[in-house]
PDB file of N, CA and C in Angstrom:
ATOM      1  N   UNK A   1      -8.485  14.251 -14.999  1.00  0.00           N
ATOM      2  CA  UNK A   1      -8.320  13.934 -16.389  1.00  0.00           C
ATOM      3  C   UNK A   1      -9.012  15.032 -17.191  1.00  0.00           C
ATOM      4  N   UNK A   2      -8.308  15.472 -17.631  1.00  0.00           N
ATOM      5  CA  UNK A   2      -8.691  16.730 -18.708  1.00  0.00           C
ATOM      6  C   UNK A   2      -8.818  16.651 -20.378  1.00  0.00           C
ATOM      7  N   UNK A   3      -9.974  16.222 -21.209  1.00  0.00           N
ATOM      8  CA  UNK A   3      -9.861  16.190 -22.538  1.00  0.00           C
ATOM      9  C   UNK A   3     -10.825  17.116 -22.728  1.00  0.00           C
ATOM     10  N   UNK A   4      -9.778  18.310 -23.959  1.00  0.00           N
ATOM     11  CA  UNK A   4     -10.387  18.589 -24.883  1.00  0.00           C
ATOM     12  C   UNK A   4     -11.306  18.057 -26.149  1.00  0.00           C
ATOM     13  N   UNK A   5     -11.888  18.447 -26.136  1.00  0.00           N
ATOM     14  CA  UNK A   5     -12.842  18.070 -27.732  1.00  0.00           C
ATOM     15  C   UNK A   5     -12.069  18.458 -29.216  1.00  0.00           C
ATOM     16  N   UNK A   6     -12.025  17.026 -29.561  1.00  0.00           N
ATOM     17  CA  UNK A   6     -11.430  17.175 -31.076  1.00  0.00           C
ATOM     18  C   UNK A   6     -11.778  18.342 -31.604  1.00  0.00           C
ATOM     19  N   UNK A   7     -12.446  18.803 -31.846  1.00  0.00           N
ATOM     20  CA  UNK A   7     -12.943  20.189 -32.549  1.00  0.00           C
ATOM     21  C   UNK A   7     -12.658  21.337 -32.221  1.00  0.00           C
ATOM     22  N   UNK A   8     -12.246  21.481 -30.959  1.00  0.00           N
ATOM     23  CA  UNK A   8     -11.666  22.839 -30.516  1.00  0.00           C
ATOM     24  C   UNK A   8     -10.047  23.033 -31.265  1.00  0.00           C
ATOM     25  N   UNK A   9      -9.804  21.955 -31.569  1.00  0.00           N
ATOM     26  CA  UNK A   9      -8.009  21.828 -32.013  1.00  0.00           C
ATOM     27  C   UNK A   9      -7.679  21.054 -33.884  1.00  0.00           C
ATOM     28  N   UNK A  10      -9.035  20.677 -33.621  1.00  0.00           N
ATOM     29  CA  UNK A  10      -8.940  20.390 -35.251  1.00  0.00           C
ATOM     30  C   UNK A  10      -8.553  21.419 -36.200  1.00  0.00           C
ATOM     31  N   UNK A  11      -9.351  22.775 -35.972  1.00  0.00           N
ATOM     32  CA  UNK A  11      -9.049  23.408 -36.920  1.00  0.00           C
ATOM     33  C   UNK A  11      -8.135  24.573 -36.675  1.00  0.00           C
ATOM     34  N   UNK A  12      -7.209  25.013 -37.650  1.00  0.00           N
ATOM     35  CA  UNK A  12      -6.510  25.696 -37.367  1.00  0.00           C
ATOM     36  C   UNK A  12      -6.877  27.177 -37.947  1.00  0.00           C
ATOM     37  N   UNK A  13      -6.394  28.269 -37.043  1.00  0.00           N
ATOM     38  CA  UNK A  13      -7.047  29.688 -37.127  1.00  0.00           C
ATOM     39  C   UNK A  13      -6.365  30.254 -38.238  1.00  0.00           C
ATOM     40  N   UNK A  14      -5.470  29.894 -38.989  1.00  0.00           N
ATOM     41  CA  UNK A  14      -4.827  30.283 -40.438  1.00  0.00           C
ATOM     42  C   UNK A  14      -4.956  29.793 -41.114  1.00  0.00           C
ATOM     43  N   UNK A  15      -6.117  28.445 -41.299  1.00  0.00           N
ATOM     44  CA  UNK A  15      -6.554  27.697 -42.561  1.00  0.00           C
ATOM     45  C   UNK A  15      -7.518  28.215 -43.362  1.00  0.00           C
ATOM     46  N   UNK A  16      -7.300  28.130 -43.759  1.00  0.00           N
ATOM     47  CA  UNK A  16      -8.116  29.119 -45.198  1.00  0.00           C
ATOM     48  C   UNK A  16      -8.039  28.172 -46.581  1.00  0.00           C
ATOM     49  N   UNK A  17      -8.705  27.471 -47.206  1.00  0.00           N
ATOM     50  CA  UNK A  17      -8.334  26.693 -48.491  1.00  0.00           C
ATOM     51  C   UNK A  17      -8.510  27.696 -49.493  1.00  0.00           C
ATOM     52  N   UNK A  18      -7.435  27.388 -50.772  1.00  0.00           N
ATOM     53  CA  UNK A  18      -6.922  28.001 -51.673  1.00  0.00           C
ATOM     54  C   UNK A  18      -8.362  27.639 -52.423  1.00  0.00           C
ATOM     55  N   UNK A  19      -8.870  28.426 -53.448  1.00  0.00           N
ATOM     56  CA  UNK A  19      -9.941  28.787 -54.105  1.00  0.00           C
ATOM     57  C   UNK A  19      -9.739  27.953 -55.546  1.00  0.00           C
ATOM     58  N   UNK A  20      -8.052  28.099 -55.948  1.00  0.00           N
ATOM     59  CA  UNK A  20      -7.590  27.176 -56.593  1.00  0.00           C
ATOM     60  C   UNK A  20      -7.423  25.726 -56.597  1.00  0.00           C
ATOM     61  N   UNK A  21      -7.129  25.538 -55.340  1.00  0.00           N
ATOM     62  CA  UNK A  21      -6.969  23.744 -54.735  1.00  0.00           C
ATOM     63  C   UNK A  21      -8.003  23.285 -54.815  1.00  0.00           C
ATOM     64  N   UNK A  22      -9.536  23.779 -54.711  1.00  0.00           N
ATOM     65  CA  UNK A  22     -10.596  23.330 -54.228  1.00  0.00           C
ATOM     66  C   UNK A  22     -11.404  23.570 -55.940  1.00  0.00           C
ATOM     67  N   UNK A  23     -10.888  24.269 -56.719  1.00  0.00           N
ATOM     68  CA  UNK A  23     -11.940  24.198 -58.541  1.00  0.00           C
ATOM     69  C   UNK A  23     -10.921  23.607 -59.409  1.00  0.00           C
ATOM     70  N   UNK A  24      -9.622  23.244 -58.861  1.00  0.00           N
ATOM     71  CA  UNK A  24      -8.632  22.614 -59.757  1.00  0.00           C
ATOM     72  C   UNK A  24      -9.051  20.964 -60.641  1.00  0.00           C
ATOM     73  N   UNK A  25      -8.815  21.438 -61.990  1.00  0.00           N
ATOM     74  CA  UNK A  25      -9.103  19.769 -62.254  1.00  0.00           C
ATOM     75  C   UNK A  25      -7.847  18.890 -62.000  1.00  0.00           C
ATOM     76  N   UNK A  26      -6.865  19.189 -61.281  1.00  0.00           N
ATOM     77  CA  UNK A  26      -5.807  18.056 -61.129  1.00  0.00           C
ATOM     78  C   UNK A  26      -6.260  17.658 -59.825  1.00  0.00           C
ATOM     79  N   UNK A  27      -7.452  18.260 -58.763  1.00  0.00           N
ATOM     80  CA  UNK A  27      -7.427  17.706 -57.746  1.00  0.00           C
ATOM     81  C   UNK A  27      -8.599  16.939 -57.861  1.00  0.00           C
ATOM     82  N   UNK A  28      -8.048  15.391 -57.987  1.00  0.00           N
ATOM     83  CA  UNK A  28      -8.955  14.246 -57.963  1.00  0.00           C
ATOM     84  C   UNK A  28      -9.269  13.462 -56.490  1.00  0.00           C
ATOM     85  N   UNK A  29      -9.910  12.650 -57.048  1.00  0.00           N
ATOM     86  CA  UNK A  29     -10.056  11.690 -55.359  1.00  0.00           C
ATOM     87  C   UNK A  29      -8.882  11.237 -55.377  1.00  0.00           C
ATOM     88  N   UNK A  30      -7.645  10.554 -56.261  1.00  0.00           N
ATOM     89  CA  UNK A  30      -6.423   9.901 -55.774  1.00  0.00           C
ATOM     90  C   UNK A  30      -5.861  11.102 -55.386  1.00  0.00           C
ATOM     91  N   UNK A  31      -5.318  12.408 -55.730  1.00  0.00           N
ATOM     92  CA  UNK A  31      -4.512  13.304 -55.405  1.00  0.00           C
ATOM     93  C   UNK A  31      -5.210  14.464 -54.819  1.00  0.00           C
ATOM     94  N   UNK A  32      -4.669  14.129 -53.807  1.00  0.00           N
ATOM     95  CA  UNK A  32      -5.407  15.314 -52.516  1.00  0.00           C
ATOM     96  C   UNK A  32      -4.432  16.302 -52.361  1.00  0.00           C
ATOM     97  N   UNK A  33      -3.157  16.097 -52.171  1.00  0.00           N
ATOM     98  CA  UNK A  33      -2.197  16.917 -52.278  1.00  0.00           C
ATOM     99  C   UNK A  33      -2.221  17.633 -50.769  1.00  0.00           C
ATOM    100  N   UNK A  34      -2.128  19.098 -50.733  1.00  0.00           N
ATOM    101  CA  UNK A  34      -2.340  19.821 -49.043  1.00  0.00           C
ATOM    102  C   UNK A  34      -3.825  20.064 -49.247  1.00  0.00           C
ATOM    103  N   UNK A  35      -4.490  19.168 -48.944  1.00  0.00           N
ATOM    104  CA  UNK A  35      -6.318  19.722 -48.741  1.00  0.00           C
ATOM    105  C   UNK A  35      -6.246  19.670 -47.381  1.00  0.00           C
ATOM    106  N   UNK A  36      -7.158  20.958 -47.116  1.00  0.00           N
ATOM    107  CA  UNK A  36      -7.422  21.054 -45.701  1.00  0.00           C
ATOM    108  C   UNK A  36      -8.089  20.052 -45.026  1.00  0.00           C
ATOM    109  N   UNK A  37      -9.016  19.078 -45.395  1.00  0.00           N
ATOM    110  CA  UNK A  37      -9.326  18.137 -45.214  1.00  0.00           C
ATOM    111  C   UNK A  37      -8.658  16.957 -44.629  1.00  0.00           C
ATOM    112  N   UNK A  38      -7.590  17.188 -45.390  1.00  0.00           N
ATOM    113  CA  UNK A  38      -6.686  15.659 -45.249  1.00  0.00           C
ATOM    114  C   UNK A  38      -6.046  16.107 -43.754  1.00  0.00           C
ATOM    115  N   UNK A  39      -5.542  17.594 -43.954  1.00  0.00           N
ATOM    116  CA  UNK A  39      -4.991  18.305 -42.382  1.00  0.00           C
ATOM    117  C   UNK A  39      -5.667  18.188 -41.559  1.00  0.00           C
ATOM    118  N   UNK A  40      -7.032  18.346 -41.733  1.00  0.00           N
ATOM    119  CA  UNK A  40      -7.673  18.248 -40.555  1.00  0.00           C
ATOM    120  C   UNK A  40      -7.998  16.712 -39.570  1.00  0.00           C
ATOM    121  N   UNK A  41      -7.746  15.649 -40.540  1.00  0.00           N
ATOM    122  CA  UNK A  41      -7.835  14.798 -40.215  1.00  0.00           C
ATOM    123  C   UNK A  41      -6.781  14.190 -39.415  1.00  0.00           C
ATOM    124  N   UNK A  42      -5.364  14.397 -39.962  1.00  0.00           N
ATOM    125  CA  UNK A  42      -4.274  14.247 -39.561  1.00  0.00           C
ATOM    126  C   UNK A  42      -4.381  15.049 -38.021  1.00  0.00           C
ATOM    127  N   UNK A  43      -4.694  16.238 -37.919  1.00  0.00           N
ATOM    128  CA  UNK A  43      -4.434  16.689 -36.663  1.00  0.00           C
ATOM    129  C   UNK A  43      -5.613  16.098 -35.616  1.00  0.00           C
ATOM    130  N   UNK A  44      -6.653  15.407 -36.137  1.00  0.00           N
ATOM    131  CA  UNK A  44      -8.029  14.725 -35.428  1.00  0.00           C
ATOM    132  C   UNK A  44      -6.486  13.647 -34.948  1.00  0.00           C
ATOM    133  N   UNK A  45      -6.046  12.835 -35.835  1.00  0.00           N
ATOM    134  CA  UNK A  45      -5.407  11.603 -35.453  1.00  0.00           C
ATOM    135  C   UNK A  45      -4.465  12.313 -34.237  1.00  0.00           C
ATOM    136  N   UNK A  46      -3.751  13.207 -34.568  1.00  0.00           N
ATOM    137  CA  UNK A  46      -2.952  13.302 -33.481  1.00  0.00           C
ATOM    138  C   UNK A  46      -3.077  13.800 -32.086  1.00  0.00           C
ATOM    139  N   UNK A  47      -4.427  14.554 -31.953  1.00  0.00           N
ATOM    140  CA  UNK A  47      -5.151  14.897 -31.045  1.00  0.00           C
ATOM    141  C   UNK A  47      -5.688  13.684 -30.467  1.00  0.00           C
ATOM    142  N   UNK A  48      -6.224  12.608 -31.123  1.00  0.00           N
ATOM    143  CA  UNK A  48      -6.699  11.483 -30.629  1.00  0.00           C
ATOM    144  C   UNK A  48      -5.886  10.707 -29.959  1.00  0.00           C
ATOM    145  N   UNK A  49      -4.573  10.733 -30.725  1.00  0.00           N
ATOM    146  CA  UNK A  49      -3.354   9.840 -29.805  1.00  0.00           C
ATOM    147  C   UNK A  49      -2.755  10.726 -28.678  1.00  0.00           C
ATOM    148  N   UNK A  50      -2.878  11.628 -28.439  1.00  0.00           N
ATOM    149  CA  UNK A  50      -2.488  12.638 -27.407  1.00  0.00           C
ATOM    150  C   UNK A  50      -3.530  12.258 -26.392  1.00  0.00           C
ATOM    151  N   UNK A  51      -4.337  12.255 -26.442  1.00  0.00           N
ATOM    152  CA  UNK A  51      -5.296  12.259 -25.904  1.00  0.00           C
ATOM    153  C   UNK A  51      -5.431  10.586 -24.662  1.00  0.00           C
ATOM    154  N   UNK A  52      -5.456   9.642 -26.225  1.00  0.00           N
ATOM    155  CA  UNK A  52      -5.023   8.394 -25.779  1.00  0.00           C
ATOM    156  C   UNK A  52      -4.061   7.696 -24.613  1.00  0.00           C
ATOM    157  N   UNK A  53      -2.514   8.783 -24.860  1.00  0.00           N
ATOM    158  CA  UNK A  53      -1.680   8.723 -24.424  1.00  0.00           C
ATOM    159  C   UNK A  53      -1.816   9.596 -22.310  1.00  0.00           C
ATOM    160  N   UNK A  54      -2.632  10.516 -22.493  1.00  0.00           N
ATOM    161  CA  UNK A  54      -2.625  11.163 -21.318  1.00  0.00           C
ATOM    162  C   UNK A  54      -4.043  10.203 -20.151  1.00  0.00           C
ATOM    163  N   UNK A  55      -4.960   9.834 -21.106  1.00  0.00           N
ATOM    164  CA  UNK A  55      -5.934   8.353 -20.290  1.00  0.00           C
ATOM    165  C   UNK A  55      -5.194   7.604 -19.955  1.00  0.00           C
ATOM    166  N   UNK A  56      -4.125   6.829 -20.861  1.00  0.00           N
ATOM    167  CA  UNK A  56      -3.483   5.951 -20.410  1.00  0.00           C
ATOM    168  C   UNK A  56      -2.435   6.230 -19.063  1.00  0.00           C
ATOM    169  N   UNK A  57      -1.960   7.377 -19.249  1.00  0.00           N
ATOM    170  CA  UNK A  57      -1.012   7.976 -18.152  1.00  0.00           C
ATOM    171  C   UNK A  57      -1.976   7.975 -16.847  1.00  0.00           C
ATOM    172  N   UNK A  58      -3.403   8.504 -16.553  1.00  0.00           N
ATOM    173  CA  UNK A  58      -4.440   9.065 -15.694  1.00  0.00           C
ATOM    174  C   UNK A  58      -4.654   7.480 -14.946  1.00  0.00           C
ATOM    175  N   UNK A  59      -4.641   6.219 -16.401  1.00  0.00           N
ATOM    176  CA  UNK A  59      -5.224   4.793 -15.455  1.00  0.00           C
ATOM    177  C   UNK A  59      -4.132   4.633 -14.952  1.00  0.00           C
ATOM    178  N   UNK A  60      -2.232   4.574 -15.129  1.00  0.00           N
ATOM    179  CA  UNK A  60      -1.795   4.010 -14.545  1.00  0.00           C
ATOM    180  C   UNK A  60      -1.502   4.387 -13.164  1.00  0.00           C
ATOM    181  N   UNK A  61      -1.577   5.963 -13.237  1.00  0.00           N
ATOM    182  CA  UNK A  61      -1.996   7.052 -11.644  1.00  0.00           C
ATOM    183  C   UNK A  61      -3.001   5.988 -10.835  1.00  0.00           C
ATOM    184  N   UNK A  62      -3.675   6.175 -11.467  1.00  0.00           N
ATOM    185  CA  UNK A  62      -5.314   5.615 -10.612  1.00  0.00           C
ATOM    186  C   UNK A  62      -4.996   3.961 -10.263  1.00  0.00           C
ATOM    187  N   UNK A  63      -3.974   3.373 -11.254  1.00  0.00           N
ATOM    188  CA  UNK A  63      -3.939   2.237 -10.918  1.00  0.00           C
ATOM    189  C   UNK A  63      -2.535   1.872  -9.473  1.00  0.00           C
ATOM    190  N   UNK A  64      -1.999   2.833  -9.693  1.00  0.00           N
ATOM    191  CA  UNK A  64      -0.775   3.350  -8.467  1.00  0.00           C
ATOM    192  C   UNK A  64      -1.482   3.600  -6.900  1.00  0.00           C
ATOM    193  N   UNK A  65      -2.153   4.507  -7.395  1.00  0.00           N
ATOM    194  CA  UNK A  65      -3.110   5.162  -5.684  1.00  0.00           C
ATOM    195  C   UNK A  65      -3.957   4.274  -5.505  1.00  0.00           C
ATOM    196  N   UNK A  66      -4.230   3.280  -6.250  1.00  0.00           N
ATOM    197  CA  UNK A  66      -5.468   1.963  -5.786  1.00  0.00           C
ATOM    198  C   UNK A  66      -4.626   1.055  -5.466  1.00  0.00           C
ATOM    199  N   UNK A  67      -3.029   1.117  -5.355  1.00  0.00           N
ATOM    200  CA  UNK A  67      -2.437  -0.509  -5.281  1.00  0.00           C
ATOM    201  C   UNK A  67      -1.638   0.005  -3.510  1.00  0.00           C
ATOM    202  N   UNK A  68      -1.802   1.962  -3.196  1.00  0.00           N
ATOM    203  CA  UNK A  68      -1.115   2.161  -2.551  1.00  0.00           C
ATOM    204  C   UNK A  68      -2.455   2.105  -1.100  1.00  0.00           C
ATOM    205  N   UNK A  69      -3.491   2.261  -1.786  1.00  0.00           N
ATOM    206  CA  UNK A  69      -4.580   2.424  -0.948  1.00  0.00           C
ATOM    207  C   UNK A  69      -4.757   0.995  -0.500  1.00  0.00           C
ATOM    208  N   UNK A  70      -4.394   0.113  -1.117  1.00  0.00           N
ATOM    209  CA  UNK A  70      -4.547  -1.786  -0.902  1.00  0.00           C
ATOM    210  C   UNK A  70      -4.033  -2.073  -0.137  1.00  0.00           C
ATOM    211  N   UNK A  71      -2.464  -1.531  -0.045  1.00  0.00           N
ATOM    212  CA  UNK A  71      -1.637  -1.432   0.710  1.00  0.00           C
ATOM    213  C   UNK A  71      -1.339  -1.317   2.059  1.00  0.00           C
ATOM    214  N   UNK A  72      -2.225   0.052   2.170  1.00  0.00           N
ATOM    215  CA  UNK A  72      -2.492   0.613   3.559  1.00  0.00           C
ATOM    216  C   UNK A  72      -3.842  -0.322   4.262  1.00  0.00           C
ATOM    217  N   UNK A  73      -4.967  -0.448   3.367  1.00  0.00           N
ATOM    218  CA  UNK A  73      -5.998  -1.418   4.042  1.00  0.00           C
ATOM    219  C   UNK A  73      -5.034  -3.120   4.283  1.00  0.00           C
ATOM    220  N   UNK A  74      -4.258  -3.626   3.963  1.00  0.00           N
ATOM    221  CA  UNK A  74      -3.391  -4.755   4.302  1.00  0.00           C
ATOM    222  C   UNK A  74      -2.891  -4.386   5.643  1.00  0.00           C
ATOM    223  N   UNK A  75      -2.349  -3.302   5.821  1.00  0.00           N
ATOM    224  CA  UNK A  75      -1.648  -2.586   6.897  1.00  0.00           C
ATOM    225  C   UNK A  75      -2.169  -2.675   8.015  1.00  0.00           C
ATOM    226  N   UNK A  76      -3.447  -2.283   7.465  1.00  0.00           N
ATOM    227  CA  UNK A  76      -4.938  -1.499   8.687  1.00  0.00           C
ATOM    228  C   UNK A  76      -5.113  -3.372   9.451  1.00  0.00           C
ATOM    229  N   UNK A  77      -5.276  -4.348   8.526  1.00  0.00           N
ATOM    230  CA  UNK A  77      -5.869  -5.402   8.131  1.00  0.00           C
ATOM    231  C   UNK A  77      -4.892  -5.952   9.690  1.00  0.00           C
ATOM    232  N   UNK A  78      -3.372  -6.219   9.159  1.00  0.00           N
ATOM    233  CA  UNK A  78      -3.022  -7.263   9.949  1.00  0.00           C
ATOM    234  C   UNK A  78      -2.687  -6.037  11.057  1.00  0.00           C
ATOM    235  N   UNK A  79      -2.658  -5.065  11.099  1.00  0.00           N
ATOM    236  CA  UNK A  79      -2.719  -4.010  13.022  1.00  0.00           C
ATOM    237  C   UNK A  79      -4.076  -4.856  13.234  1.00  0.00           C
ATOM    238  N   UNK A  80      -5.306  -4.902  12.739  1.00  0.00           N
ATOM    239  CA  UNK A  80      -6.151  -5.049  13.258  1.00  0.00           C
ATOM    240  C   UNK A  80      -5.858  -6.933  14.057  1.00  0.00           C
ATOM    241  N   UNK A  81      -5.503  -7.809  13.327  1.00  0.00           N
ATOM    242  CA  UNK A  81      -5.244  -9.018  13.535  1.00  0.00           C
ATOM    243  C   UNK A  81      -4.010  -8.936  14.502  1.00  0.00           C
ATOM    244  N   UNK A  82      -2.958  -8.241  14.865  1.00  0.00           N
ATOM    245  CA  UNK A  82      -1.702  -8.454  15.719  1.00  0.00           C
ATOM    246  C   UNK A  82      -2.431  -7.874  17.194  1.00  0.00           C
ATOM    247  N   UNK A  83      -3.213  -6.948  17.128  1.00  0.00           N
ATOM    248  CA  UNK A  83      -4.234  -6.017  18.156  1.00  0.00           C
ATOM    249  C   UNK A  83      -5.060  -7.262  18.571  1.00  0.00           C
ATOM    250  N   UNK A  84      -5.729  -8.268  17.904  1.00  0.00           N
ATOM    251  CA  UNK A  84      -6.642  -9.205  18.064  1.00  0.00           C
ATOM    252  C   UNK A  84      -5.619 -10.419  18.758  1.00  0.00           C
ATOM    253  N   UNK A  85      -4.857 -10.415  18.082  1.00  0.00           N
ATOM    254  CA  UNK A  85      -4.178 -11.780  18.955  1.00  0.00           C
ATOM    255  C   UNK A  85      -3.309 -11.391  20.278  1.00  0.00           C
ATOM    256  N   UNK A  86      -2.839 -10.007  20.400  1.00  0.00           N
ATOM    257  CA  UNK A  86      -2.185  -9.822  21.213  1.00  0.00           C
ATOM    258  C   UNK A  86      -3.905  -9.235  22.844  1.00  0.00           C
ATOM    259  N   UNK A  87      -4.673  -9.172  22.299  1.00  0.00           N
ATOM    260  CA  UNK A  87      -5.483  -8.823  23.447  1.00  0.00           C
ATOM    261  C   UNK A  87      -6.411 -10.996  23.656  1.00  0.00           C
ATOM    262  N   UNK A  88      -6.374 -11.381  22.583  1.00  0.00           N
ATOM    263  CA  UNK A  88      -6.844 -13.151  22.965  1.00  0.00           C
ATOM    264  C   UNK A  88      -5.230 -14.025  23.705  1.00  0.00           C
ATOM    265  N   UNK A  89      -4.098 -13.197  23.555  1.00  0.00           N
ATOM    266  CA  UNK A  89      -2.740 -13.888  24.852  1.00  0.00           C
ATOM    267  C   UNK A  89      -3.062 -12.778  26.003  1.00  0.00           C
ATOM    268  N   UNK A  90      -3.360 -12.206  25.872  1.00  0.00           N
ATOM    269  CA  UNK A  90      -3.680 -11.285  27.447  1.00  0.00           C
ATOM    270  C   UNK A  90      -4.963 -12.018  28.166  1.00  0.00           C
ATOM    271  N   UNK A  91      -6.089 -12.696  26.897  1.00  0.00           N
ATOM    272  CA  UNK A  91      -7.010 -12.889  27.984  1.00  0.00           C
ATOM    273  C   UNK A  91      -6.734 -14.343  28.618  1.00  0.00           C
ATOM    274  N   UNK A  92      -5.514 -15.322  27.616  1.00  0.00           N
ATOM    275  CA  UNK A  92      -5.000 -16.817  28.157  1.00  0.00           C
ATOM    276  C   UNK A  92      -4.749 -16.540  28.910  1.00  0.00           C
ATOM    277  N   UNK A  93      -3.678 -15.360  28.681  1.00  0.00           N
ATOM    278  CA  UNK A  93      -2.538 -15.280  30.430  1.00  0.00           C
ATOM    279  C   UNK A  93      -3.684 -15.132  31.634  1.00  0.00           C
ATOM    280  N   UNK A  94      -4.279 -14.406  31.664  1.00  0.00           N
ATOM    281  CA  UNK A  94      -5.692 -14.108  32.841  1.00  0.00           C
ATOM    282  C   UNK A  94      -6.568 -15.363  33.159  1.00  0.00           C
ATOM    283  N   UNK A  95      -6.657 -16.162  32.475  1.00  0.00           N
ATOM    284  CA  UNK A  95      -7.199 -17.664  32.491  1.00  0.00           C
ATOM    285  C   UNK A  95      -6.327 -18.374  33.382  1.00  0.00           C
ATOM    286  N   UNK A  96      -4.765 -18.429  32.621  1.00  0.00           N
ATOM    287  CA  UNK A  96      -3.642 -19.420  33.158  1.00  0.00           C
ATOM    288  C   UNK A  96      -3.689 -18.537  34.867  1.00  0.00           C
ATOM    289  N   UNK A  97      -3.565 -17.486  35.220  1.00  0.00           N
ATOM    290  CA  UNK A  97      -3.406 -16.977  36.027  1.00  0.00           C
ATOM    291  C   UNK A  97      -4.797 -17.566  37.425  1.00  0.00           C
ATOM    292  N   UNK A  98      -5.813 -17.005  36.306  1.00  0.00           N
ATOM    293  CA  UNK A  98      -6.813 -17.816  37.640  1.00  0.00           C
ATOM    294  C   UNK A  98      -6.700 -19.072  38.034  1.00  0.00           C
ATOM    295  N   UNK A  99      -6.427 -19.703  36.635  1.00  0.00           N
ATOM    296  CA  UNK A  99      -6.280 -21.678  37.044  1.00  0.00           C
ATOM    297  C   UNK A  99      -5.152 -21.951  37.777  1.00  0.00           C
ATOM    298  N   UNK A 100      -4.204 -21.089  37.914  1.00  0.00           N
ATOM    299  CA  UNK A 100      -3.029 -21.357  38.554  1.00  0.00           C
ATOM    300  C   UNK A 100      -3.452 -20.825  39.809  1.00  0.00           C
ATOM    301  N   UNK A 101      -4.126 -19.614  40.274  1.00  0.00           N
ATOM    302  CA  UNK A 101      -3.906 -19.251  41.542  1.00  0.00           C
ATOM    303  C   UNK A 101      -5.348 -20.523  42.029  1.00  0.00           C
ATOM    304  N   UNK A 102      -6.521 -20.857  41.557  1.00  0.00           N
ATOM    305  CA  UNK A 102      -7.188 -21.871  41.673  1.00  0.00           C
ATOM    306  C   UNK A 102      -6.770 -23.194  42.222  1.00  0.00           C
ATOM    307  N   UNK A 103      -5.810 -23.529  41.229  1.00  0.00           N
ATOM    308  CA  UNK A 103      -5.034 -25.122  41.426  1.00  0.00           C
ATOM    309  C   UNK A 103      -4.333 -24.888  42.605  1.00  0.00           C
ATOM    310  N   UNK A 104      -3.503 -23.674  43.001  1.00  0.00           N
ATOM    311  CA  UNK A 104      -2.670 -23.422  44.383  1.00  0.00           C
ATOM    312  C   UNK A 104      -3.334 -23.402  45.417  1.00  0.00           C
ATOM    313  N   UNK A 105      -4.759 -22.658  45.287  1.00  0.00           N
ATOM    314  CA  UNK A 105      -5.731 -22.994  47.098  1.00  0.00           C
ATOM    315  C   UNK A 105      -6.451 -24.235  47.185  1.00  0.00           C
ATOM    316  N   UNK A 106      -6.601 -25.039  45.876  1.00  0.00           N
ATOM    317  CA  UNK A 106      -6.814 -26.556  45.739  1.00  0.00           C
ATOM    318  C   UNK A 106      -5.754 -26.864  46.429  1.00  0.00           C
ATOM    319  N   UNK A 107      -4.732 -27.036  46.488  1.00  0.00           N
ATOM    320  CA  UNK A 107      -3.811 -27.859  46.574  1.00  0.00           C
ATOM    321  C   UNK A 107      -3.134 -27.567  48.326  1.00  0.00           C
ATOM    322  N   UNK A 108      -3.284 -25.973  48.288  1.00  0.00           N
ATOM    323  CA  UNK A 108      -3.013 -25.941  49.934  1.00  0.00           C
ATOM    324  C   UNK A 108      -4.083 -26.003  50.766  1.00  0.00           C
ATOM    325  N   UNK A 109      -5.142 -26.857  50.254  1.00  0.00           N
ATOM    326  CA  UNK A 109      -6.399 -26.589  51.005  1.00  0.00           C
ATOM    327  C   UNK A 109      -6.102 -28.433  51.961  1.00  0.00           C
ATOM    328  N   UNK A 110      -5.562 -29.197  50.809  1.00  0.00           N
ATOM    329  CA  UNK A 110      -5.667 -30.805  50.874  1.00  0.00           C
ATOM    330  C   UNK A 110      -4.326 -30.781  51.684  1.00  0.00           C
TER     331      UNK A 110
END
């Protein structure tokens, strides 16, 4: 995840405010008109939603490789459980096997 700092992009390298815009008496607090100010803010906003927009892109990555990584530990999970039940029927069969060859020299003994 890579963010720049608002400030490296806020300002622009050809802004220069007019000498006029800035001692003018038509420029009041209601009429701002092109003040560099107001630009700069505008490009803060859009830098901010850019910005916004590429975190949001980075969690749903992160939220992808954490659902794929879940995935694979589920995977790991039941190998580990099919490995577990298939070596606890190997050790029945070895049980049934002794009790059976057991019960057979019982039985040809009588």
């Amino acid at each position: 995840m890579q963010l720049q700092p608002v400030v490296m992009n806020a300002f622009h390298h050809d802004l220069a405010p007019d000498s006029g815009q800035i001692q003018s008496p038509t420029n009041t607090y209601g009429n701002t008109g092109n003040s560099p100010f107001i630009w700069i803010l505008e490009r803060a906003e859009e830098i901010s939603k850019a910005q916004d927009q590429r975190i949001d892109d980075d969690l749903k990555a992160h939220a992808k490789s954490q659902s794929s990584t879940a995935k694979l530990l589920n995977l790991l999970q039941l190998q580990y459980d099919l490995d577990d039940m298939q070596f606890s029927a190997t050790l029945a069969k070895n049980v049934a096997n002794q009790f059976s060859q057991a019960l057979t020299t019982l039985t040809q003994r009588n």
